[in-house]
N, C-alpha and C. Protein backbone atom coordinates (compact mmCIF):
# COMPACT_ATOMS: atom_id res chain seq x y z
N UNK A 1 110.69 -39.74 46.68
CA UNK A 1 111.66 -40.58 46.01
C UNK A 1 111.82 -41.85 46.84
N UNK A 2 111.80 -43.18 46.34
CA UNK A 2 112.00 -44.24 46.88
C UNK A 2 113.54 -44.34 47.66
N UNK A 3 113.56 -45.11 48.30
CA UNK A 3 115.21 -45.44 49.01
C UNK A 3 115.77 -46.57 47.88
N UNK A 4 115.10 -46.79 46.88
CA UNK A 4 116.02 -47.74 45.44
C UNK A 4 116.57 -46.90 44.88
N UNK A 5 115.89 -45.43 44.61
CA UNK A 5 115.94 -44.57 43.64
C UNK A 5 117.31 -44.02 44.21
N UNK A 6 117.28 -43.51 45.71
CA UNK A 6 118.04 -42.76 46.55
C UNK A 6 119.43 -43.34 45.89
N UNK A 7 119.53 -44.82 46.83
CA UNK A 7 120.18 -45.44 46.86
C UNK A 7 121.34 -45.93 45.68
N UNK A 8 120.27 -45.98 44.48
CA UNK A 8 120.76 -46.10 43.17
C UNK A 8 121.44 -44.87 42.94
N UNK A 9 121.31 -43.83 43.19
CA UNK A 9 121.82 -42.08 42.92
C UNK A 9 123.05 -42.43 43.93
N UNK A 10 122.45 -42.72 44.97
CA UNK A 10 123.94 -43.02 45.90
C UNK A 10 125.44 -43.63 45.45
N UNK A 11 124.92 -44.68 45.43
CA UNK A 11 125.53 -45.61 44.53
C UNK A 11 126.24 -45.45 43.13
N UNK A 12 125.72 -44.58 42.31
CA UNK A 12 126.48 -43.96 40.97
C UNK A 12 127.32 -42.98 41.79
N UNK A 13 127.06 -42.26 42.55
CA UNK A 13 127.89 -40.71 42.61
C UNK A 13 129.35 -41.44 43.59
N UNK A 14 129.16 -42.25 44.31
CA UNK A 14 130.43 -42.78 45.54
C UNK A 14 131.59 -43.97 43.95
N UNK A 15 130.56 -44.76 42.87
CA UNK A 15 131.51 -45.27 42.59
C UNK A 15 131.84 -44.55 41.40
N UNK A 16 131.52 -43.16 41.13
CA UNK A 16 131.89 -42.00 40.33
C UNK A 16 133.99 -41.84 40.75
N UNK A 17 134.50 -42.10 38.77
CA UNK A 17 135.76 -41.68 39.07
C UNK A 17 136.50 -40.89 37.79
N UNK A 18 137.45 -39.32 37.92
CA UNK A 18 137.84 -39.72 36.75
C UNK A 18 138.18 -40.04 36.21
N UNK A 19 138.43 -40.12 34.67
CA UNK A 19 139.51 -41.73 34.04
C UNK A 19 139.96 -40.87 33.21
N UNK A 20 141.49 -40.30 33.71
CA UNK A 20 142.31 -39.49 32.60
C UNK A 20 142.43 -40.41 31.73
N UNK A 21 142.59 -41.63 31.51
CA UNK A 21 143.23 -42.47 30.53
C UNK A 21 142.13 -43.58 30.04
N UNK A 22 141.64 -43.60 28.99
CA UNK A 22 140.86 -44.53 27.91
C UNK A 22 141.18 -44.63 27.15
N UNK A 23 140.26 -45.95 26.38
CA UNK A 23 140.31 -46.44 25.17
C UNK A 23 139.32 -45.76 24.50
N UNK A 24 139.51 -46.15 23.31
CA UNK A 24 138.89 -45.47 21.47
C UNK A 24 137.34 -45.77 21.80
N UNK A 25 136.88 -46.62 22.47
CA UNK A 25 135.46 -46.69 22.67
C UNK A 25 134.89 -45.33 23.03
N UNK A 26 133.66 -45.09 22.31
CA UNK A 26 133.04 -43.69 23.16
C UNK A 26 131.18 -43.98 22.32
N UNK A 27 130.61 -43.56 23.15
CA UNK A 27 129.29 -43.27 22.65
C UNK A 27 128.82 -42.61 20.92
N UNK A 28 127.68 -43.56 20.46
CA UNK A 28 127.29 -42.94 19.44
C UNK A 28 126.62 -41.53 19.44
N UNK A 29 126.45 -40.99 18.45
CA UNK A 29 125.80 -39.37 18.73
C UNK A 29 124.52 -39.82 19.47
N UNK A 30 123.63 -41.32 18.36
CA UNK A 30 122.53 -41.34 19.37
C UNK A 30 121.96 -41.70 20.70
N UNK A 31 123.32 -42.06 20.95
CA UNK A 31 123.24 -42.80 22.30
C UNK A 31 123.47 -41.59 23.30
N UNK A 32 124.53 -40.56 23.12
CA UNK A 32 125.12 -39.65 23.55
C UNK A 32 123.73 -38.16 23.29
N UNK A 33 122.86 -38.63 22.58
CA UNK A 33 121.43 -37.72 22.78
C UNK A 33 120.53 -38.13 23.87
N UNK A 34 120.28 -39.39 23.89
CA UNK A 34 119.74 -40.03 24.77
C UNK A 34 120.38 -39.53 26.48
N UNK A 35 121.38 -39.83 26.30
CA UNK A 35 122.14 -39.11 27.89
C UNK A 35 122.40 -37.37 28.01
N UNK A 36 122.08 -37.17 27.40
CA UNK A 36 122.21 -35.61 26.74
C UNK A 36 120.17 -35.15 27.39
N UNK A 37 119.52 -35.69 27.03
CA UNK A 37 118.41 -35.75 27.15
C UNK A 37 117.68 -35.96 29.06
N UNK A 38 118.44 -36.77 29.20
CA UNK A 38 118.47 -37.04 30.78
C UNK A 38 119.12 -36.14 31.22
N UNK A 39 120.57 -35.76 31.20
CA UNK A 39 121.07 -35.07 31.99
C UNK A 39 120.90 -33.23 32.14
N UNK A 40 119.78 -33.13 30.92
CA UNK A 40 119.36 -31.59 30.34
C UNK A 40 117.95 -31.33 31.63
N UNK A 41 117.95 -32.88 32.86
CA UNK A 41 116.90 -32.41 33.76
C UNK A 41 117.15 -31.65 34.98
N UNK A 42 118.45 -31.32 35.07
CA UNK A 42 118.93 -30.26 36.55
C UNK A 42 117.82 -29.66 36.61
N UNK A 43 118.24 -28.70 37.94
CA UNK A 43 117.46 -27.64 37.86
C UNK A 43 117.65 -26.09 37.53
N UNK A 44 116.54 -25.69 37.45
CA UNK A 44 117.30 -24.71 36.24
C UNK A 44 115.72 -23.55 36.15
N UNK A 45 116.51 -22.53 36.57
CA UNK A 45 115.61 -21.75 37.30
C UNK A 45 115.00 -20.34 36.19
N UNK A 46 113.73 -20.62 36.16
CA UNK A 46 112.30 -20.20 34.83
C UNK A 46 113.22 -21.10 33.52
N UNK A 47 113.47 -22.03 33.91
CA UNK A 47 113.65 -22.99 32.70
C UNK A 47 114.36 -22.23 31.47
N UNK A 48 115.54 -22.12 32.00
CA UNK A 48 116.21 -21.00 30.80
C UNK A 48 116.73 -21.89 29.47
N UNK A 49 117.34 -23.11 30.23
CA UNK A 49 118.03 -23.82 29.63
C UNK A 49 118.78 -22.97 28.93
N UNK A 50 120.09 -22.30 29.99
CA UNK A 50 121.18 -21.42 29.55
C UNK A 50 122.54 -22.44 28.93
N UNK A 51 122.55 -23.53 28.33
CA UNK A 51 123.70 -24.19 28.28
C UNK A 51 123.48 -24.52 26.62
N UNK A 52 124.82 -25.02 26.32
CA UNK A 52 124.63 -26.12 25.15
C UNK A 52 125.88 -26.59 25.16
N UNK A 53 126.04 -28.36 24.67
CA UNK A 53 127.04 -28.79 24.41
C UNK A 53 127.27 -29.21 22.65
N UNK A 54 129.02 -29.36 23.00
CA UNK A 54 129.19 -29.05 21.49
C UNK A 54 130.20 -30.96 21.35
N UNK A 55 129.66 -31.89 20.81
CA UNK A 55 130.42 -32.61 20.73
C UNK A 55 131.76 -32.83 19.44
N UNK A 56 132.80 -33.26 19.79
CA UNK A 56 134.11 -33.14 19.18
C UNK A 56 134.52 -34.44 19.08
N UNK A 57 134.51 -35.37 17.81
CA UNK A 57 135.53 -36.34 17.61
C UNK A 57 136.29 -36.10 16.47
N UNK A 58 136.70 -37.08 16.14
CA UNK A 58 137.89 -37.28 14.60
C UNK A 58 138.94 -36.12 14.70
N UNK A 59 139.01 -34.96 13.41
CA UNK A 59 139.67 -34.40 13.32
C UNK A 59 139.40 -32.85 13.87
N UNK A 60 138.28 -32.79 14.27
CA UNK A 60 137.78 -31.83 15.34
C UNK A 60 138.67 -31.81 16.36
N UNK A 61 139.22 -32.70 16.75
CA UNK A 61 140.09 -32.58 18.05
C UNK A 61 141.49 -31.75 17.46
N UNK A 62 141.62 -31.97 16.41
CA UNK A 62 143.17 -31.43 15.99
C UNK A 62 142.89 -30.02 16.08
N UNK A 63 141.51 -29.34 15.58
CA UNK A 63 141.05 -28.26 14.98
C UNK A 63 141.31 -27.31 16.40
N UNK A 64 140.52 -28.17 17.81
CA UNK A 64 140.77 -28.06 19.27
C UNK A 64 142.43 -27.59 19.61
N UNK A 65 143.04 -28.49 19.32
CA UNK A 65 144.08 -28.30 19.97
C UNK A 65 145.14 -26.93 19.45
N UNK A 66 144.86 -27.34 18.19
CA UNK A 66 145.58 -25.94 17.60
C UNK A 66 144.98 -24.39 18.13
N UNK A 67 143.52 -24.56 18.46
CA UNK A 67 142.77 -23.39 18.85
C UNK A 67 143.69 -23.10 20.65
N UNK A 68 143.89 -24.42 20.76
CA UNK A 68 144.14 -24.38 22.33
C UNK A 68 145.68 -24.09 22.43
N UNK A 69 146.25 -24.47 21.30
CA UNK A 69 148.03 -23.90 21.25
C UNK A 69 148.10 -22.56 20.90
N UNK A 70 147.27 -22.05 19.98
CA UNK A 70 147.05 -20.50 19.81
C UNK A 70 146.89 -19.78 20.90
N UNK A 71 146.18 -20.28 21.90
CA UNK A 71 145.46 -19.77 23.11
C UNK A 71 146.90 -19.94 24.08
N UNK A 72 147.72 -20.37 23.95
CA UNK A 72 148.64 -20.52 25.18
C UNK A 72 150.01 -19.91 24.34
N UNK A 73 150.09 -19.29 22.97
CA UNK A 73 151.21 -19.28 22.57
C UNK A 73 152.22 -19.89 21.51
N UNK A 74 151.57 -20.88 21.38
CA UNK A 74 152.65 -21.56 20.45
C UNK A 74 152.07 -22.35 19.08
N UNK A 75 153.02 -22.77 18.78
CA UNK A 75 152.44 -23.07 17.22
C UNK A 75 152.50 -24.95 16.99
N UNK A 76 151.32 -24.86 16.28
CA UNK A 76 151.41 -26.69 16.40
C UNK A 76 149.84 -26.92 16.81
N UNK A 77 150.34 -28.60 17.49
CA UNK A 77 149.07 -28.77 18.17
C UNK A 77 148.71 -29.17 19.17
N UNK A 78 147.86 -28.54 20.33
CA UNK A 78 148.35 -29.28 21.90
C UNK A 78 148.04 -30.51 21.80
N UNK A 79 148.16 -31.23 21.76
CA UNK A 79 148.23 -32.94 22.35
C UNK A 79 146.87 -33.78 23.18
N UNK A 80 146.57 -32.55 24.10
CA UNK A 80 145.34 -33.42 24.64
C UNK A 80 144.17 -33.50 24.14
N UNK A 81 143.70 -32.57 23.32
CA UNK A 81 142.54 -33.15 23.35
C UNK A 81 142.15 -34.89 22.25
N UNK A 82 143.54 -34.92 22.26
CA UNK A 82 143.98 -36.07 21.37
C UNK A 82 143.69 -37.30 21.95
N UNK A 83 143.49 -37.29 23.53
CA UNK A 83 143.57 -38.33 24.28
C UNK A 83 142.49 -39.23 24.58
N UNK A 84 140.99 -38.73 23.96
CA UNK A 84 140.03 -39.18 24.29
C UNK A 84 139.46 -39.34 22.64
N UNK A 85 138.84 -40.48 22.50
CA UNK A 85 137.67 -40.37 21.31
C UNK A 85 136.74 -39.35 20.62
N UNK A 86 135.97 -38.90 22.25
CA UNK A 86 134.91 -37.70 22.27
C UNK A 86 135.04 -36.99 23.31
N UNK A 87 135.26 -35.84 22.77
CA UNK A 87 135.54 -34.33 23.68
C UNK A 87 133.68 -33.77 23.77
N UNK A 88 133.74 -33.52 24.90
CA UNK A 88 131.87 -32.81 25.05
C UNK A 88 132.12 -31.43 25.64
N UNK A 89 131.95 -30.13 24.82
CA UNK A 89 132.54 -28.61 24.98
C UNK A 89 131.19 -29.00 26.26
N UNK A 90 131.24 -28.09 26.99
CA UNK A 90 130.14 -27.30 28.10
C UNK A 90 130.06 -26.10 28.01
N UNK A 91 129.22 -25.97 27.76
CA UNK A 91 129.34 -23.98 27.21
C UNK A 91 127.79 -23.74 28.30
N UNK A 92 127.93 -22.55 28.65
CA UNK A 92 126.75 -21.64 29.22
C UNK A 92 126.49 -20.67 27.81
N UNK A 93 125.39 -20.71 27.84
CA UNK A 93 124.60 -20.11 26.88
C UNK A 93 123.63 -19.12 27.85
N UNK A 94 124.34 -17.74 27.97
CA UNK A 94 123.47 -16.94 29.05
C UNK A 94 122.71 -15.92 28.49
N UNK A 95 121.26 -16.20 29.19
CA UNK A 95 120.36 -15.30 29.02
C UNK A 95 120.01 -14.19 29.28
N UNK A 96 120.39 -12.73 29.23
CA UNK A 96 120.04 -11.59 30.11
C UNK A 96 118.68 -11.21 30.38
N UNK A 97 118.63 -10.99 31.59
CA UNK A 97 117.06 -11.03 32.48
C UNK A 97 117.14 -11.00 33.41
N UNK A 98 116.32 -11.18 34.47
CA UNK A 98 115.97 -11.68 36.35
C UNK A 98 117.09 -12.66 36.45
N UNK A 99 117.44 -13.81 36.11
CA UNK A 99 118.35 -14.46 36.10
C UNK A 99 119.78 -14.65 36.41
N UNK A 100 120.37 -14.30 37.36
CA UNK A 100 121.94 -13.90 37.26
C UNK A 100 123.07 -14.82 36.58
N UNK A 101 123.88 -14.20 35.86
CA UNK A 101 124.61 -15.09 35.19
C UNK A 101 125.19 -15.85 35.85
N UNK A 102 125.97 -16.49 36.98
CA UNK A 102 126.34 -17.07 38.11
C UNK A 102 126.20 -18.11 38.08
N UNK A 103 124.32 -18.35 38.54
CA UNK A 103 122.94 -18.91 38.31
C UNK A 103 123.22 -20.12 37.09
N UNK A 104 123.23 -18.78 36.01
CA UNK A 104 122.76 -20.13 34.70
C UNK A 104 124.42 -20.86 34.35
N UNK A 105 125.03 -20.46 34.26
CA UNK A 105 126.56 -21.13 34.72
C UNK A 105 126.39 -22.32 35.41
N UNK A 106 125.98 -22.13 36.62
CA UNK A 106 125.79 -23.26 37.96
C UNK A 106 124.94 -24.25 37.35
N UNK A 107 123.52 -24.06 36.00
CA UNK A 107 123.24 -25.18 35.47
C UNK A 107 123.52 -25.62 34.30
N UNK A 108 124.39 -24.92 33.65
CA UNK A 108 125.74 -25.03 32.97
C UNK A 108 126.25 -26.37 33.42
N UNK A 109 127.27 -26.10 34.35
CA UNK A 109 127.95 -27.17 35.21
C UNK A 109 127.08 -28.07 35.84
N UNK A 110 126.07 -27.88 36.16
CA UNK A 110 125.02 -29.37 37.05
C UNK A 110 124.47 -30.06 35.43
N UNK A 111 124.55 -29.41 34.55
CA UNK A 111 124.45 -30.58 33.22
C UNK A 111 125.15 -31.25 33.06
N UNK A 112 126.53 -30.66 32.89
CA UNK A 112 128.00 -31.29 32.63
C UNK A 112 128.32 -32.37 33.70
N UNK A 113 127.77 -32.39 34.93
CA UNK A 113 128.44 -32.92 36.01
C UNK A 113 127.01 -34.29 35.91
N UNK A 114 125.91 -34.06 35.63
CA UNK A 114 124.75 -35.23 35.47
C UNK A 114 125.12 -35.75 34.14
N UNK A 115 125.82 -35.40 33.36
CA UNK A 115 126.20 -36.03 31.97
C UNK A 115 127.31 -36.84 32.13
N UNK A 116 128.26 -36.39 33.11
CA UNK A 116 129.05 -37.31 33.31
C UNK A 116 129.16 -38.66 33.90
N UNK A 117 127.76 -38.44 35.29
CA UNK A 117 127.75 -39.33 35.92
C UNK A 117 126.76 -40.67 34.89
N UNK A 118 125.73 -39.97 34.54
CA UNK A 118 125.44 -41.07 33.30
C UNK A 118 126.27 -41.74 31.93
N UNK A 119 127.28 -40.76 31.86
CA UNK A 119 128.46 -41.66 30.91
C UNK A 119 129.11 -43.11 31.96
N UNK A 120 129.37 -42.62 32.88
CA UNK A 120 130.11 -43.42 34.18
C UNK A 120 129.50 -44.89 33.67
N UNK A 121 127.94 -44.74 34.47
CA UNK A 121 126.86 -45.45 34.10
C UNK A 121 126.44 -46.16 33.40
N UNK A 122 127.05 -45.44 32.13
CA UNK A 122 126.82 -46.40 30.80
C UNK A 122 128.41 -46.87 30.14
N UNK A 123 129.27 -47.03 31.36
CA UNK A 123 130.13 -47.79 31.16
C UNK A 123 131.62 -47.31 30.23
N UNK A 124 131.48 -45.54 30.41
CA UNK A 124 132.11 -44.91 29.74
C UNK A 124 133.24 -43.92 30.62
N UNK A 125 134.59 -44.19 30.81
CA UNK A 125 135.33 -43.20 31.43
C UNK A 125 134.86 -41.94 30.84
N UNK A 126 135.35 -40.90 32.01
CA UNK A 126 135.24 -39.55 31.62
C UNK A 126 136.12 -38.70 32.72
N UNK A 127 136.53 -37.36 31.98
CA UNK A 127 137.14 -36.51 32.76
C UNK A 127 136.78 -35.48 32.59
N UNK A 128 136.95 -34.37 33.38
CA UNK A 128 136.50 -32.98 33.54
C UNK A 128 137.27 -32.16 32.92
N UNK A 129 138.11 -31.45 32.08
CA UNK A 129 138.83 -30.93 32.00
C UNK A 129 139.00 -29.41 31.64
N UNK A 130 139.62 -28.42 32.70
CA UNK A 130 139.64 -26.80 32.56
C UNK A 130 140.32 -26.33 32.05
N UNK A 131 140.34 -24.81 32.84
CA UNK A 131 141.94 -24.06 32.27
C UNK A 131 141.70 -22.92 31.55
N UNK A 132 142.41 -22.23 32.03
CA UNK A 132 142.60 -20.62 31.45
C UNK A 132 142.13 -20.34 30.20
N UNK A 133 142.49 -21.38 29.56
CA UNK A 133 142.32 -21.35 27.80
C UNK A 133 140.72 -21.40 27.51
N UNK A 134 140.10 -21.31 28.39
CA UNK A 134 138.35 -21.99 27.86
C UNK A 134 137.75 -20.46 27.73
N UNK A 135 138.30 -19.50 28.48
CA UNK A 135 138.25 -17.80 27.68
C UNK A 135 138.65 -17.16 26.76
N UNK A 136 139.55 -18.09 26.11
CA UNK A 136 140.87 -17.49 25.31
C UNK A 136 139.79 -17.03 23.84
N UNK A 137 139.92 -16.02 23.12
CA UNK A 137 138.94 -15.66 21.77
C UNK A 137 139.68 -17.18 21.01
N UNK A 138 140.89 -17.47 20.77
CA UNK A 138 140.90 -18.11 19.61
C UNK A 138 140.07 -19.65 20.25
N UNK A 139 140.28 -19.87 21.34
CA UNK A 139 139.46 -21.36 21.75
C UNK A 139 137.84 -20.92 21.48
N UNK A 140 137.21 -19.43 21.85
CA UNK A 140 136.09 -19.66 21.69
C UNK A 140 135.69 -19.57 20.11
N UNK A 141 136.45 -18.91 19.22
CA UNK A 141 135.92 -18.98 17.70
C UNK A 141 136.00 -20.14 17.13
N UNK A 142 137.32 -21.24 17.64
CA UNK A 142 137.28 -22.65 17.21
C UNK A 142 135.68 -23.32 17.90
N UNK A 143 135.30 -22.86 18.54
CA UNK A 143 133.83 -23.32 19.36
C UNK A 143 132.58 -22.88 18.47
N UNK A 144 133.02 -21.67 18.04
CA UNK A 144 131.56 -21.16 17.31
C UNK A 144 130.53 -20.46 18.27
N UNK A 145 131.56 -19.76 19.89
CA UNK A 145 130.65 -19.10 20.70
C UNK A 145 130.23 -17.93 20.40
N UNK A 146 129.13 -17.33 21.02
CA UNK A 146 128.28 -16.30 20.56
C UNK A 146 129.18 -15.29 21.73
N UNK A 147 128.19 -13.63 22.15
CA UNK A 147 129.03 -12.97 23.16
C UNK A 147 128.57 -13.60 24.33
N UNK A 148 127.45 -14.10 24.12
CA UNK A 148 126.61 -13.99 25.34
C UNK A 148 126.86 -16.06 25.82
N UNK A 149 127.89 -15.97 25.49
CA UNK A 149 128.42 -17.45 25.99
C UNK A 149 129.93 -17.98 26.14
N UNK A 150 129.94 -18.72 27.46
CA UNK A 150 131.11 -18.97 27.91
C UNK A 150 131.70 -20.40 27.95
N UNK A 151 132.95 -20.68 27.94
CA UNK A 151 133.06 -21.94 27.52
C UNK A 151 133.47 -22.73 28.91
N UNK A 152 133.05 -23.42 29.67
CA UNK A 152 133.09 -24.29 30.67
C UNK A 152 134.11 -25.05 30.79
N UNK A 153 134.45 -25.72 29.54
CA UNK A 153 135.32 -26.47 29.75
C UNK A 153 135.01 -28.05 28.77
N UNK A 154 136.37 -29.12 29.06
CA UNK A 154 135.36 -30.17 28.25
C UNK A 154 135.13 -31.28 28.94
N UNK A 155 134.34 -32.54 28.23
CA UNK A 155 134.60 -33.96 29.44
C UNK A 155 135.09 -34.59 28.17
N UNK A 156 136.04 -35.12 28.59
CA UNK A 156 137.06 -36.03 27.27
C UNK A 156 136.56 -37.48 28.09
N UNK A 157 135.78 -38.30 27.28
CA UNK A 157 134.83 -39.34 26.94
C UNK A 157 135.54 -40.77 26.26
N UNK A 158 135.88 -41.73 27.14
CA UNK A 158 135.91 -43.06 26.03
C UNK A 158 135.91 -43.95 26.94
N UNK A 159 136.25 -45.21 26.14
CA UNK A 159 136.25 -46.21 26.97
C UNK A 159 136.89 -46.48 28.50
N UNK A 160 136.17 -47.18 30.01
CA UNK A 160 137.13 -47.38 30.68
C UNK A 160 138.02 -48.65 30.36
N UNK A 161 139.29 -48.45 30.58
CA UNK A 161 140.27 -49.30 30.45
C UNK A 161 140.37 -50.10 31.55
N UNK A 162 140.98 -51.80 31.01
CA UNK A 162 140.33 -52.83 31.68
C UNK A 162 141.85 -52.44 32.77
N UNK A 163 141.77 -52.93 34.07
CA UNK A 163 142.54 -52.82 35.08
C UNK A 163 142.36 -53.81 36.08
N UNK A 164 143.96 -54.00 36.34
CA UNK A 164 144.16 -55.22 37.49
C UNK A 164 143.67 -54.70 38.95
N UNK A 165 143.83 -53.43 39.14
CA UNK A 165 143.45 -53.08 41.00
C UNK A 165 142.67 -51.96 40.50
N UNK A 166 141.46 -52.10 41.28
CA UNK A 166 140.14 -51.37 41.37
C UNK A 166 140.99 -49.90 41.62
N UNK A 167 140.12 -48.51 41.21
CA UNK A 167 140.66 -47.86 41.66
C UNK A 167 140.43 -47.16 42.81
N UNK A 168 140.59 -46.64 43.78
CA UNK A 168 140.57 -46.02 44.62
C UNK A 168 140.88 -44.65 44.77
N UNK A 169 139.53 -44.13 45.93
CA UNK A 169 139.27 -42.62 45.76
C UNK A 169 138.80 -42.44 47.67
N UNK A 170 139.74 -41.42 48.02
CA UNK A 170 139.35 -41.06 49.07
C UNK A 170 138.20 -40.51 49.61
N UNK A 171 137.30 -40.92 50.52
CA UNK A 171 135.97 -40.79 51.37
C UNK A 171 136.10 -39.55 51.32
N UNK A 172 134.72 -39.03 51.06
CA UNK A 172 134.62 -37.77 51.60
C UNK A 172 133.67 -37.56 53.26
N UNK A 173 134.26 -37.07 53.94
CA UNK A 173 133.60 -36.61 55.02
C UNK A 173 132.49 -35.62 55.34
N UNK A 174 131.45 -36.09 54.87
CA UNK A 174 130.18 -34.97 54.95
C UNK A 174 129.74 -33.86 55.57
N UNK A 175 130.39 -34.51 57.17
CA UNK A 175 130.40 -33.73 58.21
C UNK A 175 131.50 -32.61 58.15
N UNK A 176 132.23 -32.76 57.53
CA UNK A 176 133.60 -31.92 57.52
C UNK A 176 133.21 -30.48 56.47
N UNK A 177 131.71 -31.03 56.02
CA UNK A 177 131.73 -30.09 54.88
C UNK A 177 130.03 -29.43 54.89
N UNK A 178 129.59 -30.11 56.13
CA UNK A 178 128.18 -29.58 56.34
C UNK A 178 128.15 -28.60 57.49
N UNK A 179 127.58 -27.62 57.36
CA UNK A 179 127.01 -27.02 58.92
C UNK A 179 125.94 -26.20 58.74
N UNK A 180 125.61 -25.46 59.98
CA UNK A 180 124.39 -24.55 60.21
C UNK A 180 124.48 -23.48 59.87
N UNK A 181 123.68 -22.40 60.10
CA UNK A 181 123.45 -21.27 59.54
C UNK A 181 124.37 -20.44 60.87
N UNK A 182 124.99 -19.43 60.48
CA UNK A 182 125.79 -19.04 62.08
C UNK A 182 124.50 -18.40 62.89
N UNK A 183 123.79 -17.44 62.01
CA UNK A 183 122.68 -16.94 62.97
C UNK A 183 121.72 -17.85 63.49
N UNK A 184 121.47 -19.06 62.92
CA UNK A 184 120.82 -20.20 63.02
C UNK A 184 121.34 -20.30 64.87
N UNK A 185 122.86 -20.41 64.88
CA UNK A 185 123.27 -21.49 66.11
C UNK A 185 122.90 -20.11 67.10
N UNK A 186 123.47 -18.94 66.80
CA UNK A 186 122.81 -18.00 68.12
C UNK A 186 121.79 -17.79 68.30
N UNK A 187 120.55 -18.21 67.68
CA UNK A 187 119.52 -17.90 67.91
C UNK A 187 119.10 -19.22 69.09
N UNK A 188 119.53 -20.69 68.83
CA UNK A 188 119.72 -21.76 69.64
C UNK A 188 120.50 -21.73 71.11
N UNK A 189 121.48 -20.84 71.18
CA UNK A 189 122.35 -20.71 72.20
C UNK A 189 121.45 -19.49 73.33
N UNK A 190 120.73 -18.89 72.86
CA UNK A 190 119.26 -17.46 73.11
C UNK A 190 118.51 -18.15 74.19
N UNK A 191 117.89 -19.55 73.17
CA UNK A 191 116.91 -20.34 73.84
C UNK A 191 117.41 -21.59 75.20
């Protein structure tokens, strides 16, 4: 890999932020295939391609929220998924085999998380959003999940909104979060 390429990867992931709050702007389906297409390159182990996403605008979101007020209790309609243009479900779609479910989950989420950073990219807030409710039966039948699939969660998608002060996001410390193998260091401390 070149140090442009690096660098460019660098460079998206540090000015990576989320944007609870957008505008009505959001990607066309075909534009949103196109990044769908890129970000389907994780890695992803005997190529299971255990995932699928489910995109949600218009009145799909109402359909969401009511699934998601059912799921917590009450009657009506929750409110958020109201907040974004385009909701993008993340679902693991798991395969039984050699494979551990864990595994295809983990490229589950490394889709969701390379889909986001290319929304970023293409000039599109985005947020991650979880929660108890993404197990709930009535959220997964509003989804159309199978047994053998779990719902991740969504990225609520639209425009970033124009702003007077840049935003700011605390450094992460690499070192604070890297180390060795423990048997690694006694085998060093031996020699």
């Amino acid at each position: 890999m070149t140090a442009a390429a690096v660098g460019g990867a660098r460079a998206a992931m540090l000015a990576r932020r989320s944007l609870s709050k957008v505008t009505d702007d959001a990607p066309t389906h075909d534009e949103l295939v196109e990044l769908v297409s890129a970000a389907g390159r994780v890695a992803d182990h005997k190529e299971l391609k255990p995932w699928r996403l489910i995109e949600i605008r218009g009145d799909d979101r109402v359909a969401l929220g009511r699934a998601i007020a059912k799921a917590e209790g009450k009657k009506g309609v929750y409110s958020k998924p109201l907040r974004a243009p385009l909701l993008i479900a993340i679902v693991a779609s798991v395969r039984r085999g050699k494979v551990p479910v864990w595994e295809q989950e983990a490229v589950a989420s490394g889709v969701a998380h390379a889909l986001s950073l290319l929304l970023d990219e293409a000039g599109y807030g985005v947020f991650w959003r979880t929660g108890g409710c993404t197990r709930h039966p009535a959220v997964a039948k509003a989804h159309g999940l199978t047994k053998d699939e779990v719902l991740l969660g969504w990225l609520y998608v639209g425009g970033k909104p124009t702003r007077s002060r840049p935003l700011r996001r605390k450094a992460v410390d690499g070192a604070k979060f890297l180390s060795a193998l423990p048997a690694g260091k006694k085998a060093k401390k031996k020699a």
